[in-house]
PDB file of N, CA and C in Angstrom:
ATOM      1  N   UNK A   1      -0.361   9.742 -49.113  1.00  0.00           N
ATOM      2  CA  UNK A   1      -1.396  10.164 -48.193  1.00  0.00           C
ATOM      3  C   UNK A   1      -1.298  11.671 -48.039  1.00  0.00           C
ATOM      4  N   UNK A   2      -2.340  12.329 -48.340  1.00  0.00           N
ATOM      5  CA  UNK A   2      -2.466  13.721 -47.724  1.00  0.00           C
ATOM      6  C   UNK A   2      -3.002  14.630 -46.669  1.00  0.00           C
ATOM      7  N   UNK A   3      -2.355  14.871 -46.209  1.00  0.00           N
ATOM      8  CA  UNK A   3      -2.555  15.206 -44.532  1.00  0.00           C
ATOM      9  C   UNK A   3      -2.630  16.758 -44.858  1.00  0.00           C
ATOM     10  N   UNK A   4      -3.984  16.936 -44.286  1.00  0.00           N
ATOM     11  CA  UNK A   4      -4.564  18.585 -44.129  1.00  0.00           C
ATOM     12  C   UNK A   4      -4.035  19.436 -43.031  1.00  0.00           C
ATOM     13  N   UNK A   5      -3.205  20.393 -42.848  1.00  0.00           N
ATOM     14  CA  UNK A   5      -3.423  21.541 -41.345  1.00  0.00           C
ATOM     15  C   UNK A   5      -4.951  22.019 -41.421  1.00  0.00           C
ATOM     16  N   UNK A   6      -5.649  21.899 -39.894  1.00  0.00           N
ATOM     17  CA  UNK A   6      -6.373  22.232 -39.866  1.00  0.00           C
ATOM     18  C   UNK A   6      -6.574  23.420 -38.703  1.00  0.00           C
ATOM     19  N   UNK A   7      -7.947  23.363 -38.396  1.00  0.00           N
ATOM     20  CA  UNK A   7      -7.614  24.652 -36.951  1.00  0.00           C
ATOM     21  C   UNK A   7      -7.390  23.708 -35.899  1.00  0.00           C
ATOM     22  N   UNK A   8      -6.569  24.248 -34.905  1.00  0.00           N
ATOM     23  CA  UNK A   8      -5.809  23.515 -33.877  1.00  0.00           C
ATOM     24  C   UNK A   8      -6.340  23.578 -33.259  1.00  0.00           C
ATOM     25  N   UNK A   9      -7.402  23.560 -32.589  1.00  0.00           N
ATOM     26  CA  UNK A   9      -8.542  24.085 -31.851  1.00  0.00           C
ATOM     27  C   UNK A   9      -9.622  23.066 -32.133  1.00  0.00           C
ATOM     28  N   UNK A  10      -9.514  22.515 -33.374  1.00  0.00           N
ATOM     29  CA  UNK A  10     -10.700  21.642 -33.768  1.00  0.00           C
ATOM     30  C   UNK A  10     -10.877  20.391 -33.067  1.00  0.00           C
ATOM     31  N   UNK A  11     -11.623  19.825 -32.691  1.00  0.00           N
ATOM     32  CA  UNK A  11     -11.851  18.372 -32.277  1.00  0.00           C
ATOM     33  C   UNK A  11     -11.881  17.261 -32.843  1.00  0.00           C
ATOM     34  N   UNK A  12     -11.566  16.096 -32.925  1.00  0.00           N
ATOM     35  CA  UNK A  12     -11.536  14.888 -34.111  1.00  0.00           C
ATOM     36  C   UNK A  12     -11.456  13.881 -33.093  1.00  0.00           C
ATOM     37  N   UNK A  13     -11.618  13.729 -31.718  1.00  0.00           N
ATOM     38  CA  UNK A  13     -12.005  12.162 -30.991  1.00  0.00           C
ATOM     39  C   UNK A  13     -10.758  12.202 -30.643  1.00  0.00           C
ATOM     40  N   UNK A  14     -10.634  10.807 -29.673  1.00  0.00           N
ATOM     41  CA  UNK A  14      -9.611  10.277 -29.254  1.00  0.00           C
ATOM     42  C   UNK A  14      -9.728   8.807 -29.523  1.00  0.00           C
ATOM     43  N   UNK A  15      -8.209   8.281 -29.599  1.00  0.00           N
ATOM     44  CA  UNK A  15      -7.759   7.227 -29.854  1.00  0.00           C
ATOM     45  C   UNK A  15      -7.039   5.705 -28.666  1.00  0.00           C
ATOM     46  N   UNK A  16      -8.093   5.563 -28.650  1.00  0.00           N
ATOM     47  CA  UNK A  16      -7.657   4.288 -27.223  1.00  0.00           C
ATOM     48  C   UNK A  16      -7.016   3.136 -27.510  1.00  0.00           C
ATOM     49  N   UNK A  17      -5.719   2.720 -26.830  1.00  0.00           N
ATOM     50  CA  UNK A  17      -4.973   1.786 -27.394  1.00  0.00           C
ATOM     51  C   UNK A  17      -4.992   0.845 -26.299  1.00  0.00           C
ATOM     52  N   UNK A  18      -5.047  -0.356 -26.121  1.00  0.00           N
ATOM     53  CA  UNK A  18      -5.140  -1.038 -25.147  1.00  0.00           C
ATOM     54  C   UNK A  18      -4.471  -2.530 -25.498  1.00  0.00           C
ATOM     55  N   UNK A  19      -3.478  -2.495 -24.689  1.00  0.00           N
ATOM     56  CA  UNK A  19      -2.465  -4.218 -24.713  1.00  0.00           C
ATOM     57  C   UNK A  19      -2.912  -4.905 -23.549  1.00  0.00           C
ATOM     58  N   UNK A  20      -3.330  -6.164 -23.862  1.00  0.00           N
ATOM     59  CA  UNK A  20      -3.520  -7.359 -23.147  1.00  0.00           C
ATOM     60  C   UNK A  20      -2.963  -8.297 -23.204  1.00  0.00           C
ATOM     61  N   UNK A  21      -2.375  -9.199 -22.071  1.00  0.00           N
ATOM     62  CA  UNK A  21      -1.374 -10.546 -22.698  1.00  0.00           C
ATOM     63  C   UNK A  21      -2.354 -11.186 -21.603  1.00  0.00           C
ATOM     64  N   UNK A  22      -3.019 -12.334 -21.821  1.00  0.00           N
ATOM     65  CA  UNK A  22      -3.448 -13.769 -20.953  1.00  0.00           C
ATOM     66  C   UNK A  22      -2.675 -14.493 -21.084  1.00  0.00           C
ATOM     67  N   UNK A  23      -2.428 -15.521 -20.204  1.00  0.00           N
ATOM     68  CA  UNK A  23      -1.688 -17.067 -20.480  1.00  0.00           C
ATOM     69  C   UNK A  23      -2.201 -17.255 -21.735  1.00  0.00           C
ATOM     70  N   UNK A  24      -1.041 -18.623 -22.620  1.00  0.00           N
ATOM     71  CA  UNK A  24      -1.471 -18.734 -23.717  1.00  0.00           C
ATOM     72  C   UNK A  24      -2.637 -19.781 -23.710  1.00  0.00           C
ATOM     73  N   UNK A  25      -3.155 -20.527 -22.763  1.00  0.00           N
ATOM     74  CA  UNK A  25      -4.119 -21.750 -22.791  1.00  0.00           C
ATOM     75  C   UNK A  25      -5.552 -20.711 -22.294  1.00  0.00           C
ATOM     76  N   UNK A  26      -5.603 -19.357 -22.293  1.00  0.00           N
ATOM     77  CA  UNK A  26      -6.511 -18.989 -21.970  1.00  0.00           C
ATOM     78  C   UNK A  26      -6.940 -18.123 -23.400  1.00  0.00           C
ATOM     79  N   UNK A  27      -6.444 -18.075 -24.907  1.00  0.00           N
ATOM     80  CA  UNK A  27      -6.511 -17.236 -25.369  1.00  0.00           C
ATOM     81  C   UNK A  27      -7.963 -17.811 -26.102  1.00  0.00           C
ATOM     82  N   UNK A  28      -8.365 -18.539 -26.279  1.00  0.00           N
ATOM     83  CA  UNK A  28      -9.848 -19.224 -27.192  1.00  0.00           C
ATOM     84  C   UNK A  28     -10.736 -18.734 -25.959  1.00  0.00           C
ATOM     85  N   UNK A  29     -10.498 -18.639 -24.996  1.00  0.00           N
ATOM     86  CA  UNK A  29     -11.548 -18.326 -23.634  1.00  0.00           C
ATOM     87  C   UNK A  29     -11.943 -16.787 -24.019  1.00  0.00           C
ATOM     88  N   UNK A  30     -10.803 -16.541 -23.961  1.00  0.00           N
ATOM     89  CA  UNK A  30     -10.401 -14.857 -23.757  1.00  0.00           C
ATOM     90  C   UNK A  30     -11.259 -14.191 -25.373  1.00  0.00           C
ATOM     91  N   UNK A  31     -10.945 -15.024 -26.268  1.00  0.00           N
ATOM     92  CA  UNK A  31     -11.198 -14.259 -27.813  1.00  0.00           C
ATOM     93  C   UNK A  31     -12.999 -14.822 -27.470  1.00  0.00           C
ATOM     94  N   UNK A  32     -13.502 -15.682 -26.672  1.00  0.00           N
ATOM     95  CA  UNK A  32     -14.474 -16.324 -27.530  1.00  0.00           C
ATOM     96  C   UNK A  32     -15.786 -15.185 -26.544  1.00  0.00           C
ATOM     97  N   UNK A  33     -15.463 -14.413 -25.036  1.00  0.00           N
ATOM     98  CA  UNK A  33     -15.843 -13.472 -23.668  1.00  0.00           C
ATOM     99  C   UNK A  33     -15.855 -11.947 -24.752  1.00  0.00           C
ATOM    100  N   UNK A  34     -14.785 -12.364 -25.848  1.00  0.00           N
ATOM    101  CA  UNK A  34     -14.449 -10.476 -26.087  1.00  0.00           C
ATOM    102  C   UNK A  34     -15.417 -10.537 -27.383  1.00  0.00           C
ATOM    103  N   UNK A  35     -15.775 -11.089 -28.133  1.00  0.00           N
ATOM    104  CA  UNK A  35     -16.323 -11.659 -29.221  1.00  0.00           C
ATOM    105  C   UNK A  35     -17.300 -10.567 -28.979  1.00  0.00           C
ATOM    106  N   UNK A  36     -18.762 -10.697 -28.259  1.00  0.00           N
ATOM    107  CA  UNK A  36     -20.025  -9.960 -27.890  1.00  0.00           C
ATOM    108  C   UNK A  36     -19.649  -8.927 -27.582  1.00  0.00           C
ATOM    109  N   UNK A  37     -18.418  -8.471 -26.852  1.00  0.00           N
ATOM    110  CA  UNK A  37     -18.476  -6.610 -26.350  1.00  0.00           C
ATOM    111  C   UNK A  37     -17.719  -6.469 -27.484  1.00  0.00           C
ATOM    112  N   UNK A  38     -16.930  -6.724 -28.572  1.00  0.00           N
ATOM    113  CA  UNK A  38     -16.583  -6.365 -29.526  1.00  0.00           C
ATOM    114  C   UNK A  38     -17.155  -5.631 -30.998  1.00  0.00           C
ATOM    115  N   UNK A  39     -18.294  -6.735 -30.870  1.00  0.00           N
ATOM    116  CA  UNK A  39     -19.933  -6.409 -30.940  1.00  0.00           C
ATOM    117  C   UNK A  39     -20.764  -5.154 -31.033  1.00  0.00           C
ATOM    118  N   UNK A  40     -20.799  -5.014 -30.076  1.00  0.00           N
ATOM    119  CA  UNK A  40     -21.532  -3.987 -29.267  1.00  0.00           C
ATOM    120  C   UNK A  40     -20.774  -2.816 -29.485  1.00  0.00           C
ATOM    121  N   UNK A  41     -19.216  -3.045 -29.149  1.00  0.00           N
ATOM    122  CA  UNK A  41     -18.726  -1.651 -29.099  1.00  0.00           C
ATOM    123  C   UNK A  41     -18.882  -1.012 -30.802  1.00  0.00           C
ATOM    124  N   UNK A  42     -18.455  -1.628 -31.679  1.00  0.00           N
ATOM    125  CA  UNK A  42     -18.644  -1.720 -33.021  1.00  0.00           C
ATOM    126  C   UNK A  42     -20.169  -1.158 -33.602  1.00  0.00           C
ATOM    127  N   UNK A  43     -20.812  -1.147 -32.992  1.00  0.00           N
ATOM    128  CA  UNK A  43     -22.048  -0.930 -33.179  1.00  0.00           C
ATOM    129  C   UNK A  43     -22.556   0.713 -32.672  1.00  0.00           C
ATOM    130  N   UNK A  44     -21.728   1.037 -31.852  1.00  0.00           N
ATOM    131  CA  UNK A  44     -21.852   2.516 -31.630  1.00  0.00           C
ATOM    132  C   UNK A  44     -21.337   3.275 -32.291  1.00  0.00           C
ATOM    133  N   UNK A  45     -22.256   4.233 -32.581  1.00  0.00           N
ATOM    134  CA  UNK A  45     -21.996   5.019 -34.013  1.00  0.00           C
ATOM    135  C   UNK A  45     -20.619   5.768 -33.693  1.00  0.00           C
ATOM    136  N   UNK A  46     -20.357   6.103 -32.019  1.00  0.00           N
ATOM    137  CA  UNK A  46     -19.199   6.968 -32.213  1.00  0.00           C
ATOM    138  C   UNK A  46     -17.705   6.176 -31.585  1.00  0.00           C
ATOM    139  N   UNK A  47     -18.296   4.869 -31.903  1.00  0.00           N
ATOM    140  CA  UNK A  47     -17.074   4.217 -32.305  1.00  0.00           C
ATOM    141  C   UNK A  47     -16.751   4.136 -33.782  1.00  0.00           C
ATOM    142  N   UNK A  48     -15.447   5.084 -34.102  1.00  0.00           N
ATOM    143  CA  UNK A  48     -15.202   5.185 -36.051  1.00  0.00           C
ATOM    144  C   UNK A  48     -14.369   3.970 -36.348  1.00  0.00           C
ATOM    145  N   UNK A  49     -13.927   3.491 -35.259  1.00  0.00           N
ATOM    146  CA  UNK A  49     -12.693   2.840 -35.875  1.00  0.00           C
ATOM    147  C   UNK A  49     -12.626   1.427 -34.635  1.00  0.00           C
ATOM    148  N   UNK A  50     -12.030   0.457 -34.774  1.00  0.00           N
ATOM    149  CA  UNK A  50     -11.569  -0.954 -33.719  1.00  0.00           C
ATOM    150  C   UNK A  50     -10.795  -2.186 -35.034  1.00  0.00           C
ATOM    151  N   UNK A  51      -9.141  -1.845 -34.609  1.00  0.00           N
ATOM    152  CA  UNK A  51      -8.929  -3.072 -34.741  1.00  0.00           C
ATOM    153  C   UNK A  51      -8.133  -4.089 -33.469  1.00  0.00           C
ATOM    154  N   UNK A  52      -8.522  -5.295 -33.764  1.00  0.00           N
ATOM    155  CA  UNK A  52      -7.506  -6.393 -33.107  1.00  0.00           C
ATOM    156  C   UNK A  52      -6.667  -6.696 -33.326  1.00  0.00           C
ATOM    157  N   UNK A  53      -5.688  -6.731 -33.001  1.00  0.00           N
ATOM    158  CA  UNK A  53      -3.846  -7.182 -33.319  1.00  0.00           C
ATOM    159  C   UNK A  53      -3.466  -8.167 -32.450  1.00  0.00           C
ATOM    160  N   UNK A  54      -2.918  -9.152 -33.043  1.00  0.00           N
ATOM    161  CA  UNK A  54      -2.337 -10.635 -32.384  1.00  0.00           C
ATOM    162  C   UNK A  54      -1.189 -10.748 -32.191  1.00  0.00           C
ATOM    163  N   UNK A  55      -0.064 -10.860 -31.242  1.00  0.00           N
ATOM    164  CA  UNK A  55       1.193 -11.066 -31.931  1.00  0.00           C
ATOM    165  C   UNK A  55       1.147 -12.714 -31.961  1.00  0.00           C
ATOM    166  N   UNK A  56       2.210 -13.112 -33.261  1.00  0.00           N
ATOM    167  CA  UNK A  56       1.818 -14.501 -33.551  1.00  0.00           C
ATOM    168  C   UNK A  56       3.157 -15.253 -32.959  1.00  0.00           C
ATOM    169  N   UNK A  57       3.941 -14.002 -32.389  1.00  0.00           N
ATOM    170  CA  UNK A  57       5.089 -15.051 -32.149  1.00  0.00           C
ATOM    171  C   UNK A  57       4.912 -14.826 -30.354  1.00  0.00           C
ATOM    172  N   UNK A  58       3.860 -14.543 -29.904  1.00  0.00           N
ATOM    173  CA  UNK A  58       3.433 -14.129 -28.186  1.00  0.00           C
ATOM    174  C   UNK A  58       1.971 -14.597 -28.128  1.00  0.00           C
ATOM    175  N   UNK A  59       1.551 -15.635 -28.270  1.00  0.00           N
ATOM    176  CA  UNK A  59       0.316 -15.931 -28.432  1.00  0.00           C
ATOM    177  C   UNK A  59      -0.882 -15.554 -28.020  1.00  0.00           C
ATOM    178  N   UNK A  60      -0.344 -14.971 -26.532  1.00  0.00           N
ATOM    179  CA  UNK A  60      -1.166 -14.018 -25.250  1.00  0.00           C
ATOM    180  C   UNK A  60      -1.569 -12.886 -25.490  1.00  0.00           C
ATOM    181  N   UNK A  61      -0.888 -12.629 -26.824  1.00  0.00           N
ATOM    182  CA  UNK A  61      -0.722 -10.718 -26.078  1.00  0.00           C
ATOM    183  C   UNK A  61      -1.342  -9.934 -27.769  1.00  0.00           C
ATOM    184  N   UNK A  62      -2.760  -9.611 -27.181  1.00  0.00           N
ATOM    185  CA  UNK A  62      -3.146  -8.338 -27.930  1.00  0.00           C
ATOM    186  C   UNK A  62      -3.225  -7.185 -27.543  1.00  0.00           C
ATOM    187  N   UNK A  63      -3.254  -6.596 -29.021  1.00  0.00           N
ATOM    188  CA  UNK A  63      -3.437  -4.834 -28.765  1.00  0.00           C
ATOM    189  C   UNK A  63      -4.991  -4.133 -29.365  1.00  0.00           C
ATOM    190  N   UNK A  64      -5.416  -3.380 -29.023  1.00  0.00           N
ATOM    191  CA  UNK A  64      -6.973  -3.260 -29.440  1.00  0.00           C
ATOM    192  C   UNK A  64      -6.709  -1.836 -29.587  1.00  0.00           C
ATOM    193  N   UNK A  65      -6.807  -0.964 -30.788  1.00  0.00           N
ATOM    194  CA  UNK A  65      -7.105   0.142 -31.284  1.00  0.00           C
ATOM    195  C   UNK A  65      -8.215   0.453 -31.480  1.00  0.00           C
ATOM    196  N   UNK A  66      -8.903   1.743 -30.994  1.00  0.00           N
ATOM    197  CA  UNK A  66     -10.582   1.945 -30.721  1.00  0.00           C
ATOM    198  C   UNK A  66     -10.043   3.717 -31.155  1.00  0.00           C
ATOM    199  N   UNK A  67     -11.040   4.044 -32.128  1.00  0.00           N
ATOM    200  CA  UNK A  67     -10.758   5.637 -32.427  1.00  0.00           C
ATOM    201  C   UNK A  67     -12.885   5.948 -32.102  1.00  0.00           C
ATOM    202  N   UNK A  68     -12.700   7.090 -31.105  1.00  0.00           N
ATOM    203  CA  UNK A  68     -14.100   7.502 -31.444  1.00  0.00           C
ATOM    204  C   UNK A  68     -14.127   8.862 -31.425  1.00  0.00           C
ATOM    205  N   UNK A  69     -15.243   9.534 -31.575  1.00  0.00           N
ATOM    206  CA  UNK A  69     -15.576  10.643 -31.843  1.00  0.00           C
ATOM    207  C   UNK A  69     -15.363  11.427 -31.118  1.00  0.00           C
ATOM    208  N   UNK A  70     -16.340  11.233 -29.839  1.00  0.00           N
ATOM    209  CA  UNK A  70     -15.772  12.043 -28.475  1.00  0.00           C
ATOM    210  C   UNK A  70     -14.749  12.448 -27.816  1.00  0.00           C
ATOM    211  N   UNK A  71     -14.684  12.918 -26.577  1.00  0.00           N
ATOM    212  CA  UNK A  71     -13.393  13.475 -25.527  1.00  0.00           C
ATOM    213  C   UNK A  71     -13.358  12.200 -24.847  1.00  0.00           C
ATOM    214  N   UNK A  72     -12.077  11.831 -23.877  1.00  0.00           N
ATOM    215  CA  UNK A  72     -11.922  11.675 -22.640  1.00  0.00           C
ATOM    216  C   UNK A  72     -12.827  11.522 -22.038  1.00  0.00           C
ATOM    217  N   UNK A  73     -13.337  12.754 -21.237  1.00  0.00           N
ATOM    218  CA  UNK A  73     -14.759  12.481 -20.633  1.00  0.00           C
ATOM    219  C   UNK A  73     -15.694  12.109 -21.140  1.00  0.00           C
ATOM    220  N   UNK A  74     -16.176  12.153 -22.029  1.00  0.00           N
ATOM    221  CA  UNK A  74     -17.357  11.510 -22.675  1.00  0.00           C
ATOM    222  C   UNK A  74     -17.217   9.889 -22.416  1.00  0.00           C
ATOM    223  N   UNK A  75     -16.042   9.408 -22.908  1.00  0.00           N
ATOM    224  CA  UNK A  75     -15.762   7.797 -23.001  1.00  0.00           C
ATOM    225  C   UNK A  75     -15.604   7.139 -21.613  1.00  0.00           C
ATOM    226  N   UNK A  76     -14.907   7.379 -20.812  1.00  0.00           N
ATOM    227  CA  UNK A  76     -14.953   7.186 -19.144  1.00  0.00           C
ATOM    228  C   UNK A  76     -16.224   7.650 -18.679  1.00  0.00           C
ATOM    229  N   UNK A  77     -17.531   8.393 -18.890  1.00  0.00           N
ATOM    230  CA  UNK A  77     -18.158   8.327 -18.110  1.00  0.00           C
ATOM    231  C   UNK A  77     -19.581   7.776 -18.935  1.00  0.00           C
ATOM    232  N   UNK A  78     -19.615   7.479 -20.013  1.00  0.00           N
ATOM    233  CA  UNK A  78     -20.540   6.902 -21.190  1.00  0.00           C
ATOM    234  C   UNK A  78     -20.400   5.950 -21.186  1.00  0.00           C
ATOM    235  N   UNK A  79     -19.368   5.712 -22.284  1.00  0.00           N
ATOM    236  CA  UNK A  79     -19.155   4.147 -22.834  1.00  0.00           C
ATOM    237  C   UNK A  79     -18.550   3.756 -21.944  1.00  0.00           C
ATOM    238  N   UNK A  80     -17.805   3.767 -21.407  1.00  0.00           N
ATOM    239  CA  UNK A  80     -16.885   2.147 -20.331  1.00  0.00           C
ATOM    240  C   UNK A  80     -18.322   1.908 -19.324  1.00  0.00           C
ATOM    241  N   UNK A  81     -19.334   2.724 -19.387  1.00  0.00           N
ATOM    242  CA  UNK A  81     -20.189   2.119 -17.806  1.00  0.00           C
ATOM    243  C   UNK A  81     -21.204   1.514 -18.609  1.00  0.00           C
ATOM    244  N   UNK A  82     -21.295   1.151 -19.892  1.00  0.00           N
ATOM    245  CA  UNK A  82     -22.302   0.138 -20.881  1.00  0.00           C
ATOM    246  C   UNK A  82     -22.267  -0.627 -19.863  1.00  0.00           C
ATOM    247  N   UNK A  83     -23.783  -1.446 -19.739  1.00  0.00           N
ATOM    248  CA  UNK A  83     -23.486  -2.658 -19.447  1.00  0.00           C
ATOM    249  C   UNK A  83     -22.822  -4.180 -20.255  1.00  0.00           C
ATOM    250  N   UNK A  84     -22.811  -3.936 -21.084  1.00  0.00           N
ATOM    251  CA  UNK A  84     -22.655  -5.002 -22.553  1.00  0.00           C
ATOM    252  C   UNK A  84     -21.126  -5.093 -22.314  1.00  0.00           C
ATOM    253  N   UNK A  85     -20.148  -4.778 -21.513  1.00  0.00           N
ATOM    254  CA  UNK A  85     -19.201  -4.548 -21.349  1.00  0.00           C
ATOM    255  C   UNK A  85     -19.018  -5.776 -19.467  1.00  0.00           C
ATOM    256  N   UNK A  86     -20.145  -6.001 -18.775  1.00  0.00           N
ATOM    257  CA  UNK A  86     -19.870  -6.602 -17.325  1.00  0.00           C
ATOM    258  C   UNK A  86     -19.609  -8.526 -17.813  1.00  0.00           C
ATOM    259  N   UNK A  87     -20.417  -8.950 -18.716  1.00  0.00           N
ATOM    260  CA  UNK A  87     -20.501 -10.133 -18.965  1.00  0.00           C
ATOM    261  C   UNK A  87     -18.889 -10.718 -19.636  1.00  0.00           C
ATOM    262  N   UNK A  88     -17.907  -9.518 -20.184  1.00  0.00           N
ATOM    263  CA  UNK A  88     -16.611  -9.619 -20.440  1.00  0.00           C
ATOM    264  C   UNK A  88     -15.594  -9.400 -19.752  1.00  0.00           C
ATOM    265  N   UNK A  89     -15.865  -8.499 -18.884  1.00  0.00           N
ATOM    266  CA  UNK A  89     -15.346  -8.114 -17.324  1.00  0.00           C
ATOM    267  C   UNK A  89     -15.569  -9.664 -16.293  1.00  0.00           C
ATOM    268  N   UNK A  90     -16.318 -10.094 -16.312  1.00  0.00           N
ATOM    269  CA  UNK A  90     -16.737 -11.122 -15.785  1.00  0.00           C
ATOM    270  C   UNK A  90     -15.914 -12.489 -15.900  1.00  0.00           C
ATOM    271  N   UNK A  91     -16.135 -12.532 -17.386  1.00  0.00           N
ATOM    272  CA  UNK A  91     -15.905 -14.078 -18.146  1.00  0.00           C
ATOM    273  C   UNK A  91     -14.215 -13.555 -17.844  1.00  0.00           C
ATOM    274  N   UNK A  92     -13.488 -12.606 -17.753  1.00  0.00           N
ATOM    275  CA  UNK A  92     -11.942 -13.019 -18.168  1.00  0.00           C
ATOM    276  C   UNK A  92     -10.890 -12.215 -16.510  1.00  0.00           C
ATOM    277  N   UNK A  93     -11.984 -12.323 -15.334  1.00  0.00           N
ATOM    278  CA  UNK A  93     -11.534 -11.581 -14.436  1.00  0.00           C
ATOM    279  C   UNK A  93     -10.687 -12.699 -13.645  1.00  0.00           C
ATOM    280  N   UNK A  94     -11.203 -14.377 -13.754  1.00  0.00           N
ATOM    281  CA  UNK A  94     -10.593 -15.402 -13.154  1.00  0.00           C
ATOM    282  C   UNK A  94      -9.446 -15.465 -14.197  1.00  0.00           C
ATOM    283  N   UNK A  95      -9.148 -14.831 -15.419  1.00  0.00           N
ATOM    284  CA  UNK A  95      -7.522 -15.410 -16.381  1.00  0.00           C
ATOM    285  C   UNK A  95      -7.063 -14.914 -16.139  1.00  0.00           C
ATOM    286  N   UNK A  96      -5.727 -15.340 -16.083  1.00  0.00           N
ATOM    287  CA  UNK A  96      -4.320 -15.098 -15.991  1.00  0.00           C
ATOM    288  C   UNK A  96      -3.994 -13.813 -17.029  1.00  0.00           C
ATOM    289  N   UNK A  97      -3.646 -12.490 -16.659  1.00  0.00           N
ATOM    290  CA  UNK A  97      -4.164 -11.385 -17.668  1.00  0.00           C
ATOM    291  C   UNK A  97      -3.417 -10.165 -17.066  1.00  0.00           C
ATOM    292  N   UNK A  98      -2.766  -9.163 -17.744  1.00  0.00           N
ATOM    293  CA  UNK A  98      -2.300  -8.145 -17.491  1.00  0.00           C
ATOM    294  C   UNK A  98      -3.019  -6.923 -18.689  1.00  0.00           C
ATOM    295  N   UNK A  99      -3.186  -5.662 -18.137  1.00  0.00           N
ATOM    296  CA  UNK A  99      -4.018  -4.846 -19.131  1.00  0.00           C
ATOM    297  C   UNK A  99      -3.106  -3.717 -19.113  1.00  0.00           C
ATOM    298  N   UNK A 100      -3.251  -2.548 -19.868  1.00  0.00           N
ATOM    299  CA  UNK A 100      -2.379  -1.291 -20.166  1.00  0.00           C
ATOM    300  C   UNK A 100      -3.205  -1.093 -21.053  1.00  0.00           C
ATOM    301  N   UNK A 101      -3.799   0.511 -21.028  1.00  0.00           N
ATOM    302  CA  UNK A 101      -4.516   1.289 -21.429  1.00  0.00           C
ATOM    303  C   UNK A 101      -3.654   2.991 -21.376  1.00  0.00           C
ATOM    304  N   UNK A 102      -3.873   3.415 -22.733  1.00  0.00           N
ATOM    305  CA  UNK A 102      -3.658   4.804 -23.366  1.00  0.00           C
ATOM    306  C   UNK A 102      -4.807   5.409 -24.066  1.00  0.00           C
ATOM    307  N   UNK A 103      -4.929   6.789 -23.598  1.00  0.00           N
ATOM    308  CA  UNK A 103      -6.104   7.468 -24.450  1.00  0.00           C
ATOM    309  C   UNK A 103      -5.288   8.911 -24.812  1.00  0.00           C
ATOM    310  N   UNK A 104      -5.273   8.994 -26.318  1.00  0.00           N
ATOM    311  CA  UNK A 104      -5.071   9.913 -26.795  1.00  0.00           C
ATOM    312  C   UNK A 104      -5.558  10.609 -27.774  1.00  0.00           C
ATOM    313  N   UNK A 105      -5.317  12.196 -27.583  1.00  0.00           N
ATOM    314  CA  UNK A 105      -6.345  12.645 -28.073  1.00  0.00           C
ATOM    315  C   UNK A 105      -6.152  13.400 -29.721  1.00  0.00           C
ATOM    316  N   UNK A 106      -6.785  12.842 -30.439  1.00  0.00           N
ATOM    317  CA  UNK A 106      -6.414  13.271 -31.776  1.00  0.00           C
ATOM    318  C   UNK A 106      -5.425  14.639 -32.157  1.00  0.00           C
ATOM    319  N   UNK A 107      -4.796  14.977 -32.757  1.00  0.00           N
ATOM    320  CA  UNK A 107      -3.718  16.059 -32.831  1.00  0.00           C
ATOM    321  C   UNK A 107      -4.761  16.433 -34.319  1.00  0.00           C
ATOM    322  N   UNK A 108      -5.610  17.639 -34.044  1.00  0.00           N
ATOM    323  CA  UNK A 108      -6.090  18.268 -35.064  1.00  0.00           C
ATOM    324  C   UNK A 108      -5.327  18.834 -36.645  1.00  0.00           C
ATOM    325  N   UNK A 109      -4.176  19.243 -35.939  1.00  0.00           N
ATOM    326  CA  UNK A 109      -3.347  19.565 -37.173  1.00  0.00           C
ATOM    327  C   UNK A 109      -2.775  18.630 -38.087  1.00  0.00           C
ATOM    328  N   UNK A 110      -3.038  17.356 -37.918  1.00  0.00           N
ATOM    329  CA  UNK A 110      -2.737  15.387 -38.727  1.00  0.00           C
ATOM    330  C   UNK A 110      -3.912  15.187 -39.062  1.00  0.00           C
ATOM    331  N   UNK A 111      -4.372  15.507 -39.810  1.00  0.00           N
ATOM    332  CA  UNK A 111      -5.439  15.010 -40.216  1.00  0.00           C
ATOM    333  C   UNK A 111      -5.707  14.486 -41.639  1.00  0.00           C
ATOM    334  N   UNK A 112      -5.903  13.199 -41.778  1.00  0.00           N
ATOM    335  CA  UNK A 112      -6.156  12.961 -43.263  1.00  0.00           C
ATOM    336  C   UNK A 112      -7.907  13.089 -43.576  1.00  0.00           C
ATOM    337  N   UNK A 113      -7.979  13.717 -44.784  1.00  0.00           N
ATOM    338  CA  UNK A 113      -9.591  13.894 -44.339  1.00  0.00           C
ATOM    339  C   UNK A 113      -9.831  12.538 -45.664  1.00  0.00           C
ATOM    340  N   UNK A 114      -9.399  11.977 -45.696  1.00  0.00           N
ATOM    341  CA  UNK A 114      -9.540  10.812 -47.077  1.00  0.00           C
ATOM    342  C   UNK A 114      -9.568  11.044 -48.559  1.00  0.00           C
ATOM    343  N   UNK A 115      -8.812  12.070 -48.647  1.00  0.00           N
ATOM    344  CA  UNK A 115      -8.890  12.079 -50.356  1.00  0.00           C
ATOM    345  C   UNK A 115      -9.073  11.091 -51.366  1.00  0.00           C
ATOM    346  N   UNK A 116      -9.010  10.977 -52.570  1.00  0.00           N
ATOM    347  CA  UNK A 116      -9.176   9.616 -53.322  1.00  0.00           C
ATOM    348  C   UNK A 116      -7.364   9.719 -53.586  1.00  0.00           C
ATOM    349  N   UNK A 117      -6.702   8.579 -53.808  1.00  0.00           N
ATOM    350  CA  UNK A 117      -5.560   8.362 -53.458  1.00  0.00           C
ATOM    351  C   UNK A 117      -5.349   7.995 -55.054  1.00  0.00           C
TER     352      UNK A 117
END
């Protein structure tokens, strides 16, 4: 992989990491509520990046990696107030559920710009 220095100064988005564990009899509830805002979020252009991570030996507990374009502020005062986002807030506010959220902000000087490998 080749990783460019770039200007340190430059902007490249931030990276939101977010761990969730539900009870394990709630996780088909939980995957089936996140399904549509998963959706949606995926669908915004300045979302670049979302994956889902399972652990298989913790049945409860995912991690959700979201890279987008924007700052901080942009994402807290834009995207989290979607509405396409209340009907999932909703469906998983009665489960058994703990959340932890990180937003960090791209380090300009790491940058792979995708070479052909």
């Amino acid at each position: 992989m080749s990783t460019h220095v770039q200007d340190s100064h430059a902007f490249h988005g931030i990276s939101l990491h977010v761990n969730i564990t539900v009870a394990p009899e709630n996780v088909d509830k939980f995957l089936a509520a996140f399904k549509t805002c998963f959706d949606a979020v995926t669908a915004e252009p300045e979302c670049t990046f979302f994956e889902v991570f399972h652990d298989q030996e913790n049945p409860g507990q995912f991690r959700f990696v979201e890279n987008w374009s924007k700052d901080k502020e942009w994402f807290m005062k834009e995207q989290l107030t979607k509405e396409y986002y209340d009907p999932y807030v909703k469906a998983t506010a009665s489960m058994d559920q703990t959340k932890g959220d990180e937003i960090f902000q791209q380090d300009a000087g790491w940058v792979d710009e995708g070479e052909a490998r």
